[in-house]
PDB file of N, CA and C in Angstrom:
ATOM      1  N   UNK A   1       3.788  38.994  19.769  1.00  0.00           N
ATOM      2  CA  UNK A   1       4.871  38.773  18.830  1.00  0.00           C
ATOM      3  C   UNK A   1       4.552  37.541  17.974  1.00  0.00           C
ATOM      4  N   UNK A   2       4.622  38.004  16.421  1.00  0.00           N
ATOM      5  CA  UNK A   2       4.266  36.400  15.777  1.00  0.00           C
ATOM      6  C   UNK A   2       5.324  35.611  15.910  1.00  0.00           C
ATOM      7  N   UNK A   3       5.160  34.425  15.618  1.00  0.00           N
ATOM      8  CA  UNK A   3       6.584  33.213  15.692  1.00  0.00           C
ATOM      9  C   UNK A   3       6.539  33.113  13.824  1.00  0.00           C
ATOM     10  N   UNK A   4       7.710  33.057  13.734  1.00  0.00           N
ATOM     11  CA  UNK A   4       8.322  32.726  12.347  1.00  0.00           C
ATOM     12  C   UNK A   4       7.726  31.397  12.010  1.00  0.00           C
ATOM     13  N   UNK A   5       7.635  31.190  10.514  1.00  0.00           N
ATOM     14  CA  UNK A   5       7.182  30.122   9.668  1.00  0.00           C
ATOM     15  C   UNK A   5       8.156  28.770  10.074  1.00  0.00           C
ATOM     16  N   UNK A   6       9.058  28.849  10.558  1.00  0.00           N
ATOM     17  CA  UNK A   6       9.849  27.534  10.913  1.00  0.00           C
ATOM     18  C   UNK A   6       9.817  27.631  12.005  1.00  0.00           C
ATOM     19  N   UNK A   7       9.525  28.049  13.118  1.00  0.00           N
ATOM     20  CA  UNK A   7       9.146  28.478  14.419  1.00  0.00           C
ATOM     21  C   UNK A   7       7.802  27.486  14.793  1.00  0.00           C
ATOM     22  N   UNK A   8       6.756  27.989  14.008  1.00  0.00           N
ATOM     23  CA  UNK A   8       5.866  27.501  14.044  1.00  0.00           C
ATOM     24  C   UNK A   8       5.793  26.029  13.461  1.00  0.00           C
ATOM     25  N   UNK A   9       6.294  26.090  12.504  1.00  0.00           N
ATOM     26  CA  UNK A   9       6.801  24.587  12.104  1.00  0.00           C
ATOM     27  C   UNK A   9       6.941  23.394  13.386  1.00  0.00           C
ATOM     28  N   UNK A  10       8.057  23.815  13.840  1.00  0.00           N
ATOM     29  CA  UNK A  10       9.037  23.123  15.149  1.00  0.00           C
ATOM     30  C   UNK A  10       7.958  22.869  16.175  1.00  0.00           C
ATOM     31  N   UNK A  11       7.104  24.040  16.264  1.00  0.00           N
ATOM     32  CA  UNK A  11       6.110  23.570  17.488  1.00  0.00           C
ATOM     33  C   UNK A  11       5.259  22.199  17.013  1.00  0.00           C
ATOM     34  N   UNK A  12       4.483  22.883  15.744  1.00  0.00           N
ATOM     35  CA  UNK A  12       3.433  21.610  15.273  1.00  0.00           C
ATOM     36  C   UNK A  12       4.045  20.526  14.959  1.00  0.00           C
ATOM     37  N   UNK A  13       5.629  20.045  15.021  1.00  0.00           N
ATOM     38  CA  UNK A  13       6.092  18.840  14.849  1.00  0.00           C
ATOM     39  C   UNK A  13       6.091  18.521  16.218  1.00  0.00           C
ATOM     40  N   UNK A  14       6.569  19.037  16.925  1.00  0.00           N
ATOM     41  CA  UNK A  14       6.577  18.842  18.627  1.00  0.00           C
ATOM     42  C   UNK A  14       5.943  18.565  19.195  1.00  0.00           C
ATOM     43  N   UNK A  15       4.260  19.528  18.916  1.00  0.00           N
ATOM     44  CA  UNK A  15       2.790  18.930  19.483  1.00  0.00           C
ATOM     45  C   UNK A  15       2.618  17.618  18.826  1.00  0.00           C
ATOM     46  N   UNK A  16       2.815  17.380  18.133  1.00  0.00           N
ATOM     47  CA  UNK A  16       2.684  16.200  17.017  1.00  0.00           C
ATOM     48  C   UNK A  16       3.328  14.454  17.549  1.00  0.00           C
ATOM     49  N   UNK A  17       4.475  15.169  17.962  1.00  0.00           N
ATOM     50  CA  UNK A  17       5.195  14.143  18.234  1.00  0.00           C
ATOM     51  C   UNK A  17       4.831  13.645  20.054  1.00  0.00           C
ATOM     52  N   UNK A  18       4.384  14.690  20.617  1.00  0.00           N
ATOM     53  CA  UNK A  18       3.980  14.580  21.738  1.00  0.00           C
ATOM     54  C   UNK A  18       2.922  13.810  22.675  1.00  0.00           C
ATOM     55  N   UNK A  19       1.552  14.458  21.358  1.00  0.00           N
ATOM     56  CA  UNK A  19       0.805  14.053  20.840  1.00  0.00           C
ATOM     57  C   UNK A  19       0.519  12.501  21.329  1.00  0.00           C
ATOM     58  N   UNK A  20       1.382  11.992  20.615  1.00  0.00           N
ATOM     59  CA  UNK A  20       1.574  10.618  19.926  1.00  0.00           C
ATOM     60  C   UNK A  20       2.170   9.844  21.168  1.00  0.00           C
ATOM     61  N   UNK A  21       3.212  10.159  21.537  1.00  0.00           N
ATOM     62  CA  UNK A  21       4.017   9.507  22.799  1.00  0.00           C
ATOM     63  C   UNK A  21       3.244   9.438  24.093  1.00  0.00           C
ATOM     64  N   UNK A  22       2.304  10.162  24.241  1.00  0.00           N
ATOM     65  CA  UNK A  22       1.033  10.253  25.274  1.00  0.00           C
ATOM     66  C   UNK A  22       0.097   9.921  24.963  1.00  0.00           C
ATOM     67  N   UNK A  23      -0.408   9.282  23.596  1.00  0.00           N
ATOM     68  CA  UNK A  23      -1.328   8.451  23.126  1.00  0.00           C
ATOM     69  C   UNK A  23      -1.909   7.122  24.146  1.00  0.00           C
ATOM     70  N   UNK A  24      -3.073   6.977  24.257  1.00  0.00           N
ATOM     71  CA  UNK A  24      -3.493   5.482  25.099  1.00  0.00           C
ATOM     72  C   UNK A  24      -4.458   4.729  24.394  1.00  0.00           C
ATOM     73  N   UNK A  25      -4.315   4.843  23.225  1.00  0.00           N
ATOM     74  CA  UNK A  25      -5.518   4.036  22.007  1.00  0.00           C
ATOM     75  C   UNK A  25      -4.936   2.584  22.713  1.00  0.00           C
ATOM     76  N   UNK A  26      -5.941   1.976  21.830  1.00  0.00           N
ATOM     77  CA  UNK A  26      -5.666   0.390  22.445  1.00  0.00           C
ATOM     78  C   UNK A  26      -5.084  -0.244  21.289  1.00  0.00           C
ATOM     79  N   UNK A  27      -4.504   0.488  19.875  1.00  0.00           N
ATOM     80  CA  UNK A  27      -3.618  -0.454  18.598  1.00  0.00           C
ATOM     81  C   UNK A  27      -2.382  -0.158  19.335  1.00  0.00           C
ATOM     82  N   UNK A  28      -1.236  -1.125  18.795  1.00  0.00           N
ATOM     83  CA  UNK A  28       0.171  -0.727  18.769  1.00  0.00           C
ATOM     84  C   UNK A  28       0.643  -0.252  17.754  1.00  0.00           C
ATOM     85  N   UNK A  29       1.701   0.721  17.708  1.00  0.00           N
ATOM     86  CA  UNK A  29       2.273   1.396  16.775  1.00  0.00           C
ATOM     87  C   UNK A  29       2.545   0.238  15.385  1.00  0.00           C
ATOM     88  N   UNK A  30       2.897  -0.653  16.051  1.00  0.00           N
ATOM     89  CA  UNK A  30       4.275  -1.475  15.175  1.00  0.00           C
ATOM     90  C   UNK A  30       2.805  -2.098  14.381  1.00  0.00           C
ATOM     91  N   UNK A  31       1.911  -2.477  14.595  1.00  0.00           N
ATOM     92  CA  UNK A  31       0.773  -3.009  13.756  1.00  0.00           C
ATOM     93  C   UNK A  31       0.640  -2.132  12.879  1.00  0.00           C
ATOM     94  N   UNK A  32       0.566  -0.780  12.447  1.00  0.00           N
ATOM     95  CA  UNK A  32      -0.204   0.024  11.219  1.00  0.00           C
ATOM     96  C   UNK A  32       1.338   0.062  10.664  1.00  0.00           C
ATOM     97  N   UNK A  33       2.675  -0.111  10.677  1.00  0.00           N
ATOM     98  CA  UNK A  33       3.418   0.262   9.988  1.00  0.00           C
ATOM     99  C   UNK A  33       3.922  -1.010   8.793  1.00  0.00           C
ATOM    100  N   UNK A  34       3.899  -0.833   7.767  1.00  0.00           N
ATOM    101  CA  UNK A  34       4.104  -1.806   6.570  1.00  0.00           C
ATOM    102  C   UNK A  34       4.959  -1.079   5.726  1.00  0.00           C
ATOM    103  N   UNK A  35       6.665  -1.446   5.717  1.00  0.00           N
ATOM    104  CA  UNK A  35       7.526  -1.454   5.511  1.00  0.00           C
ATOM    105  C   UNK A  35       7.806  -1.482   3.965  1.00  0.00           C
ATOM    106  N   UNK A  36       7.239  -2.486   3.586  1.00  0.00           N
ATOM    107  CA  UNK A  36       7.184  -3.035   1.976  1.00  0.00           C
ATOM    108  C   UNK A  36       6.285  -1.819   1.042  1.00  0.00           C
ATOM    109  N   UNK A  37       6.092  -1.188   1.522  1.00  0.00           N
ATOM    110  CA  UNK A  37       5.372  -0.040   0.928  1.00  0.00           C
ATOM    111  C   UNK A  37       5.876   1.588   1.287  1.00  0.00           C
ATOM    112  N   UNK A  38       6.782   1.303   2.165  1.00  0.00           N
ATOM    113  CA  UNK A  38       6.990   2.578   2.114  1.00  0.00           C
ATOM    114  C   UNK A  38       8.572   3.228   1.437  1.00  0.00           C
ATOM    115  N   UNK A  39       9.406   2.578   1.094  1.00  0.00           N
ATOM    116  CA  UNK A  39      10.072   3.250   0.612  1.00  0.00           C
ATOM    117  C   UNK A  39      10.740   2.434  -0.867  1.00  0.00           C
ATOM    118  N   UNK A  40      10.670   0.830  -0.217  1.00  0.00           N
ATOM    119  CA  UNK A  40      11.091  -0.057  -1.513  1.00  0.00           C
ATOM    120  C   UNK A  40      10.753  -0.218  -3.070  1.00  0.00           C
ATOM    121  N   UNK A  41       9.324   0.515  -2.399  1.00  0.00           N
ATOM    122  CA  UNK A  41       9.144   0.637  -3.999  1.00  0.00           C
ATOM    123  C   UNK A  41       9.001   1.202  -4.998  1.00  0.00           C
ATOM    124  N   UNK A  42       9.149   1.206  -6.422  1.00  0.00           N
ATOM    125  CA  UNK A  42       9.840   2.228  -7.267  1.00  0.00           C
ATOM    126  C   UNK A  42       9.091   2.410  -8.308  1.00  0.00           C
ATOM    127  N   UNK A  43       7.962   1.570  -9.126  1.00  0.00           N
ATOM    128  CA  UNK A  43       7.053   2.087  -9.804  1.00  0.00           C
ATOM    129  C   UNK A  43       6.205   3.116  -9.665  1.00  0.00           C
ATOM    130  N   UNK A  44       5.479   3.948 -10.232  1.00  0.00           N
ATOM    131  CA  UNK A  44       4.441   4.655 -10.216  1.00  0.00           C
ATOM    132  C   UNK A  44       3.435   3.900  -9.617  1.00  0.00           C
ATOM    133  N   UNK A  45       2.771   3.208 -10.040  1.00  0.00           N
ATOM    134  CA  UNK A  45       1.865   2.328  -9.552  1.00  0.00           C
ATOM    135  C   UNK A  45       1.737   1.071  -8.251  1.00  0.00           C
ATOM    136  N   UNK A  46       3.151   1.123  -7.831  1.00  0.00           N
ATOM    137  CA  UNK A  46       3.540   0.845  -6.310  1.00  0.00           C
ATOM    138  C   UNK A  46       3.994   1.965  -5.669  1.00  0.00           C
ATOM    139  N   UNK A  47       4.372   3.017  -5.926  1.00  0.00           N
ATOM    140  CA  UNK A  47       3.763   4.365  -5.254  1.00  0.00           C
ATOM    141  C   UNK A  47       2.931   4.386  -4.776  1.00  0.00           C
ATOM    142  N   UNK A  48       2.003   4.772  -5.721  1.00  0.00           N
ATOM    143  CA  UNK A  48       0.527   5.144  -5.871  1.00  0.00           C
ATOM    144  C   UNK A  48      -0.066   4.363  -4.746  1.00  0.00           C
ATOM    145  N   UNK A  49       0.344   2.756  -4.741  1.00  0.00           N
ATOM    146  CA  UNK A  49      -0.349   2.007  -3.769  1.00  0.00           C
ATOM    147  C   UNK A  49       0.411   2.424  -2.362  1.00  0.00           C
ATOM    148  N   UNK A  50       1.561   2.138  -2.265  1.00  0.00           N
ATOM    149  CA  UNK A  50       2.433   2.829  -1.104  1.00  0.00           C
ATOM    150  C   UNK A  50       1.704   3.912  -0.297  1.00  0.00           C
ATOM    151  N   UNK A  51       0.997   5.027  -1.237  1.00  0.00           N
ATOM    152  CA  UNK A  51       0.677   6.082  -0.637  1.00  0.00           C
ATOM    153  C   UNK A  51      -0.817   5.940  -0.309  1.00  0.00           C
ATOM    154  N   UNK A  52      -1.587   5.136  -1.077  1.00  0.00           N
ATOM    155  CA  UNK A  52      -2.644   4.949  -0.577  1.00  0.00           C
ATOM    156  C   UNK A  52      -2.589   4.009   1.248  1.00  0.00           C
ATOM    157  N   UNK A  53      -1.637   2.982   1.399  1.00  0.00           N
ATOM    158  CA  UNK A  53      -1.679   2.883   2.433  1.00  0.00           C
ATOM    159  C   UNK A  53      -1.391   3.266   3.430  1.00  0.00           C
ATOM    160  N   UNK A  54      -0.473   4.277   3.313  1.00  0.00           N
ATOM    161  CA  UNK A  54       0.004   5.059   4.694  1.00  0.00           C
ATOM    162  C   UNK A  54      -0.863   5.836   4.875  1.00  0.00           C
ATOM    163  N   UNK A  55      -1.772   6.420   3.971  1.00  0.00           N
ATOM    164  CA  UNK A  55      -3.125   7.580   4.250  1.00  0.00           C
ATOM    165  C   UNK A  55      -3.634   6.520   5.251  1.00  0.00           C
ATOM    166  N   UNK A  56      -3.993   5.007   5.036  1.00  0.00           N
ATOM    167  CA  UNK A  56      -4.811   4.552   5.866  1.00  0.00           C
ATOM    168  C   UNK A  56      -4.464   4.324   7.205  1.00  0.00           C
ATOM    169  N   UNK A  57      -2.887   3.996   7.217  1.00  0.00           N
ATOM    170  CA  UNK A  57      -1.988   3.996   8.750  1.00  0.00           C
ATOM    171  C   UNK A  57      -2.540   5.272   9.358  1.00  0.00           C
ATOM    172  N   UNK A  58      -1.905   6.463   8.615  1.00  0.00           N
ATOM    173  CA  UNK A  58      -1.870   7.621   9.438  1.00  0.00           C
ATOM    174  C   UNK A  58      -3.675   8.043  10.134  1.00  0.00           C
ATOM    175  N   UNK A  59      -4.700   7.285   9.189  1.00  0.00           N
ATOM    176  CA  UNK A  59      -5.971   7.910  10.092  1.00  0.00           C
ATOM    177  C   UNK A  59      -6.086   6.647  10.899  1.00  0.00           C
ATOM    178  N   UNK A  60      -5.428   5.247  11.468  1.00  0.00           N
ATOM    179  CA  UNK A  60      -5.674   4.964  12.506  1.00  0.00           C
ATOM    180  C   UNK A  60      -4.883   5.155  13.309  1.00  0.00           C
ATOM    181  N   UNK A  61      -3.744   5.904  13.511  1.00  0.00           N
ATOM    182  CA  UNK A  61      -2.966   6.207  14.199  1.00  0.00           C
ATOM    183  C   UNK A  61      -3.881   7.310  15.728  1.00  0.00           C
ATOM    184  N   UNK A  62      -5.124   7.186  15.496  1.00  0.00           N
ATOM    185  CA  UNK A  62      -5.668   7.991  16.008  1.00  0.00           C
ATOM    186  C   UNK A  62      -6.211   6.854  17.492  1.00  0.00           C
ATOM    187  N   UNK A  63      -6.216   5.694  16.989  1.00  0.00           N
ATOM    188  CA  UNK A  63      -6.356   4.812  17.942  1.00  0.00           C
ATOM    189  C   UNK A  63      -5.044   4.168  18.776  1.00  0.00           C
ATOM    190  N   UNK A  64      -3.441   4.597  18.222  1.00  0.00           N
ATOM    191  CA  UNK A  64      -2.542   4.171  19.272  1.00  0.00           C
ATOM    192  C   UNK A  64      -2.078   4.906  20.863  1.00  0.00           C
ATOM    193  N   UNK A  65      -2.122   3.477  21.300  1.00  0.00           N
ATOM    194  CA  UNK A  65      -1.515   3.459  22.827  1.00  0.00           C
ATOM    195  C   UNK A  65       0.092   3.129  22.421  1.00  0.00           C
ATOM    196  N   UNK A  66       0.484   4.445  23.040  1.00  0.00           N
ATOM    197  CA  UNK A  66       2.092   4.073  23.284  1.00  0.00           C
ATOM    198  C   UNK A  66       2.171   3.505  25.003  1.00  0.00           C
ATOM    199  N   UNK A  67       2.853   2.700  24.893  1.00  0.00           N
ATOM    200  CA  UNK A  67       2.881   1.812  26.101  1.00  0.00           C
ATOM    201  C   UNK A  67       4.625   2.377  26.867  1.00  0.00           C
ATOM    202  N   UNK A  68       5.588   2.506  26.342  1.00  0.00           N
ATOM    203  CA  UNK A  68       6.864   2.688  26.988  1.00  0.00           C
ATOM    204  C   UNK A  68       6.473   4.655  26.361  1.00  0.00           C
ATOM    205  N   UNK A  69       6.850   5.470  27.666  1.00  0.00           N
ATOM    206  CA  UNK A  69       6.539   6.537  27.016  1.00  0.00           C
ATOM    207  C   UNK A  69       8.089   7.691  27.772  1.00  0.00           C
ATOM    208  N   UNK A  70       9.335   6.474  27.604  1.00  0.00           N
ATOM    209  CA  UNK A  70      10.657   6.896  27.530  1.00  0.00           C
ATOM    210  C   UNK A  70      11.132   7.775  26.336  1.00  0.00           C
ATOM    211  N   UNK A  71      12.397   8.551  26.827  1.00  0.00           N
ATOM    212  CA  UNK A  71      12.399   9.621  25.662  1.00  0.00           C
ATOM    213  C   UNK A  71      13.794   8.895  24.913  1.00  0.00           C
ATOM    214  N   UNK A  72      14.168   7.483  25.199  1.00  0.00           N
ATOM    215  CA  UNK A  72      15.317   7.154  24.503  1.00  0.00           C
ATOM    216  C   UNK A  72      14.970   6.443  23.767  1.00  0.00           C
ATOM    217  N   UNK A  73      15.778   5.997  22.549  1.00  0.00           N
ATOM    218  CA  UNK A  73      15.340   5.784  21.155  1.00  0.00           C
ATOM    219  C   UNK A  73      15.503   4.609  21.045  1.00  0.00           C
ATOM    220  N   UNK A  74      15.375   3.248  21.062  1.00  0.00           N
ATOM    221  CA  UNK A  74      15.683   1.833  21.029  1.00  0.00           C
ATOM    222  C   UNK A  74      15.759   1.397  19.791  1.00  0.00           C
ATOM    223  N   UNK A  75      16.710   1.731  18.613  1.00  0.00           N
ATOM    224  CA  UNK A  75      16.768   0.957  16.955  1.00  0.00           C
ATOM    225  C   UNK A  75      16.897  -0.632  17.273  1.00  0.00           C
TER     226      UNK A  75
END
């Protein structure tokens, strides 16, 4: 039986997120994330840069260790 296009969706966010929470790289999360670039800013050209740096977060994200690997959410 195929799984539907949002079906399949839900999983690859799930593996994704899973993924990640069972991660044992030796960076911490909170180091690749830079705030000032991701949503504050409003030019084209602080975009542009915005998006160039999260490309670079997201390929070292390949090196994080999640250390608390609880399923409750701490804001």
């Amino acid at each position: 039986m195929a799984l539907s296009p949002q079906r399949r969706s839900d999983l690859t966010c799930r593996r994704r997120c899973n993924r990640m929470r069972q991660s044992s790289g030796l960076s911490s999360n909170a180091h690749l994330i830079s705030m000032p670039y991701s949503f504050s800013r409003r030019t084209q050209e602080t975009l542009d840069e915005g998006v160039q740096k999260m490309r670079k977060i997201y390929k070292q994200f390949d090196n994080v260790g999640i250390k608390d690997r609880s399923m409750i959410w701490n804001s």
